[in-house]
C-alpha atoms as a PDB file:
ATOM      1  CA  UNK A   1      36.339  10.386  30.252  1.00  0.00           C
ATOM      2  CA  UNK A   2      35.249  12.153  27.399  1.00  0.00           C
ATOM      3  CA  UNK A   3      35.810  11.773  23.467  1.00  0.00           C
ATOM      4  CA  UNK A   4      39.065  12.500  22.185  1.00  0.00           C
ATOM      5  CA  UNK A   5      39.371  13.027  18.628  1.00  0.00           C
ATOM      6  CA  UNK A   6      42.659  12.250  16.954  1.00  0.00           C
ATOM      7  CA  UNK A   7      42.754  15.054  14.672  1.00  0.00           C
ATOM      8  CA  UNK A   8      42.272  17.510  17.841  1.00  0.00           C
ATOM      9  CA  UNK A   9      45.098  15.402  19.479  1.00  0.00           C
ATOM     10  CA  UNK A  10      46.953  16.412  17.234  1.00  0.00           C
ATOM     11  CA  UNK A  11      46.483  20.113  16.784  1.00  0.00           C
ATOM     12  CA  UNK A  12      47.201  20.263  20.530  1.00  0.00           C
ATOM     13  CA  UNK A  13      50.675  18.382  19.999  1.00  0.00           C
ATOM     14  CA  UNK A  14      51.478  20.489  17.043  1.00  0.00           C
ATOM     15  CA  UNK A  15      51.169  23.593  19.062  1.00  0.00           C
ATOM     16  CA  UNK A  16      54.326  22.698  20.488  1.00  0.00           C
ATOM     17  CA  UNK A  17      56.260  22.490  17.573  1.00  0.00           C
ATOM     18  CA  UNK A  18      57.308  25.357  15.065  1.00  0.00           C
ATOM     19  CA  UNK A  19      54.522  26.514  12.160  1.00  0.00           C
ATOM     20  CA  UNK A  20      56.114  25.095   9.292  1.00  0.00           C
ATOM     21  CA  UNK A  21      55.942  21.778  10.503  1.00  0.00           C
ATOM     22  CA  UNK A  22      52.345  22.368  11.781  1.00  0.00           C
ATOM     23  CA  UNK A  23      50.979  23.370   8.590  1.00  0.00           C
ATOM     24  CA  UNK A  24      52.746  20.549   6.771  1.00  0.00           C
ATOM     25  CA  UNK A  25      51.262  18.351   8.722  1.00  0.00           C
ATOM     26  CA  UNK A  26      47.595  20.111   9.043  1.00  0.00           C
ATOM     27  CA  UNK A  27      47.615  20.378   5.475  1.00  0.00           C
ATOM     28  CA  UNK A  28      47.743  16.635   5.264  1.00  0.00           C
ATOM     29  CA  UNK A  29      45.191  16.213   7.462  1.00  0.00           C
ATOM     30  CA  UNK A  30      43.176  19.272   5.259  1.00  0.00           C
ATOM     31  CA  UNK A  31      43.404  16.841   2.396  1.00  0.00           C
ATOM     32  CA  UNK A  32      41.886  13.951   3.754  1.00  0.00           C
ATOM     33  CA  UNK A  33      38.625  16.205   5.561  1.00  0.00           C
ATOM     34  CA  UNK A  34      38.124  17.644   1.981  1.00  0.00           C
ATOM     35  CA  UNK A  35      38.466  14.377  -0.130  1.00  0.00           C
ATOM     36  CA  UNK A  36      35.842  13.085   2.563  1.00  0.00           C
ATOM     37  CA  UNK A  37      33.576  15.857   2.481  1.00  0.00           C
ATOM     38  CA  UNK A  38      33.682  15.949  -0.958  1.00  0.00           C
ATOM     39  CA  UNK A  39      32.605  12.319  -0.879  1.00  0.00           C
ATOM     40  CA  UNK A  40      29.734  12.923   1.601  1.00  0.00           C
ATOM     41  CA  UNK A  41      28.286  15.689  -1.082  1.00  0.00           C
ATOM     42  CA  UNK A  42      28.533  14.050  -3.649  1.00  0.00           C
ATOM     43  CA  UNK A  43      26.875  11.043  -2.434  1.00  0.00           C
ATOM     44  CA  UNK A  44      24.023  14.019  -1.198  1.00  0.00           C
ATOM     45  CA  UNK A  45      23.344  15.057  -4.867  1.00  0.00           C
ATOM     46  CA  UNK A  46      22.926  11.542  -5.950  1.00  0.00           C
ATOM     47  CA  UNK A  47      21.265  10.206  -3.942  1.00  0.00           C
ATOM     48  CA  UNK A  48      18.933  12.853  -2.747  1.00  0.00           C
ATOM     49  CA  UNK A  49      19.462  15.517  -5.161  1.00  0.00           C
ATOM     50  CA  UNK A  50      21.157  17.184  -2.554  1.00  0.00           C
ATOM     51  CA  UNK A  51      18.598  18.093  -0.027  1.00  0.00           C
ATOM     52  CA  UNK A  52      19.011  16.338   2.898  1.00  0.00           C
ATOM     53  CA  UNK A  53      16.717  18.084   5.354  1.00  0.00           C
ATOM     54  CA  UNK A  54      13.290  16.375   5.309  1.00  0.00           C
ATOM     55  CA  UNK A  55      10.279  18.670   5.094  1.00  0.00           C
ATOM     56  CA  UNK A  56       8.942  16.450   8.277  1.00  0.00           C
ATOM     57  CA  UNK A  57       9.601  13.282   9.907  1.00  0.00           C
ATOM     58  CA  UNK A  58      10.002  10.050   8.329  1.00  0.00           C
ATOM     59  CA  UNK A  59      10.830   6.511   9.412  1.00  0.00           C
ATOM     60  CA  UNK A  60      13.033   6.450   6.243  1.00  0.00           C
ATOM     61  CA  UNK A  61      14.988   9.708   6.854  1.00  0.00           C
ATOM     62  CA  UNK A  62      17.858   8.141   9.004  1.00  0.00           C
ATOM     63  CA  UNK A  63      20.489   7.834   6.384  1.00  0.00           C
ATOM     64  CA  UNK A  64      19.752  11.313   4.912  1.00  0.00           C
ATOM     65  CA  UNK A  65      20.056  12.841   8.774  1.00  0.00           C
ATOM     66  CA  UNK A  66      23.050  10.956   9.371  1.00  0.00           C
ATOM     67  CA  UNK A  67      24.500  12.155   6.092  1.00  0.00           C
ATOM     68  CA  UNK A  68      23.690  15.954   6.793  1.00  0.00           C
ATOM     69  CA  UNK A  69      25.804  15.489  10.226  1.00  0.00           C
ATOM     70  CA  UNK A  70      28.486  14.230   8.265  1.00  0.00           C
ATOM     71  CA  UNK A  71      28.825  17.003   5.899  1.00  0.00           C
ATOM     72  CA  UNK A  72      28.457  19.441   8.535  1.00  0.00           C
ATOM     73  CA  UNK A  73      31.139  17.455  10.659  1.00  0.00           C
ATOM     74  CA  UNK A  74      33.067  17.835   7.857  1.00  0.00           C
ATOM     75  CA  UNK A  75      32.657  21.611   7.229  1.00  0.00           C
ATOM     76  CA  UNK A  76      33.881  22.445  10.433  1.00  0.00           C
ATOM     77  CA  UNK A  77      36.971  20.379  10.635  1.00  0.00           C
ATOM     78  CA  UNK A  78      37.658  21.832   7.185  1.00  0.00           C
ATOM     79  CA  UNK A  79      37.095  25.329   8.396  1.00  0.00           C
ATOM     80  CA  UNK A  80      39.420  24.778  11.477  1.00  0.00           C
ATOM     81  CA  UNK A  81      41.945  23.378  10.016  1.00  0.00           C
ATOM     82  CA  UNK A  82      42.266  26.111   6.862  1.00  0.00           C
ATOM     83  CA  UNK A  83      42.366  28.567  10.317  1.00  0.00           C
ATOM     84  CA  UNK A  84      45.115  26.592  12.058  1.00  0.00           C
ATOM     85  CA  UNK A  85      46.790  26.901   8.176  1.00  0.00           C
ATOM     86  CA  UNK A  86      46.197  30.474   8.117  1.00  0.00           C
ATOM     87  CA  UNK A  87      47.858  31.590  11.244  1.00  0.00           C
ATOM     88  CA  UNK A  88      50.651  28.879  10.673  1.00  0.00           C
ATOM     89  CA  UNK A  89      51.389  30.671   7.150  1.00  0.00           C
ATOM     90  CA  UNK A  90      51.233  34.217   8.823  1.00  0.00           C
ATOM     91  CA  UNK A  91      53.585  33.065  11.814  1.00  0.00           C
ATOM     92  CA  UNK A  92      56.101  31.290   8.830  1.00  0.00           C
ATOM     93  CA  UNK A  93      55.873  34.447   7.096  1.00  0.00           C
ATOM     94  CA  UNK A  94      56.861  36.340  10.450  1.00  0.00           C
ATOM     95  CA  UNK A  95      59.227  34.547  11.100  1.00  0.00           C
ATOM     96  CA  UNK A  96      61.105  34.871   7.922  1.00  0.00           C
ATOM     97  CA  UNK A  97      60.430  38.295   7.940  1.00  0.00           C
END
């Protein structure tokens, strides 16, 4: 069995209900990925002046690498979500039309 992400989970479910209630809920969601990315950057200026990429490989670079993955993680849920928002705004506005 493979990984099943919550978030994902839920997108999927939400799919079945109408866009309003989609985007109220994604937006939630939205929230929390931003507040957390936000967190992951600013944690990458402090403590490494924000450049996380090493110039070559370290014993030491672990935490920086797995910090990097987090803030691209993050990026990309962020980014798919403000899509899901998008279309669920376009298909409200549709609807009302």
């Amino acid at each position: 069995a493979g990984h099943r992400d919550p978030t994902a989970l839920r997108v999927f479910a939400l799919g079945q209900t109408d866009p309003a209630t989609a985007r109220a809920v994604l937006t939630t969601h939205l929230a929390e990925h931003e507040e957390r990315l936000a967190l992951y950057r600013a944690v990458a200026d402090l403590e490494y002046g924000g450049n996380l990429w090493p110039d070559s490989w370290s014993n030491h670079m672990g935490p920086a690498l797995a910090l990097a993955g987090g803030i691209k993680f993050e990026e990309a849920w962020v980014g798919w979500m403000r899509d899901i928002i998008a279309l669920c705004e376009q298909s409200v506005a549709d609807l009302a039309g």
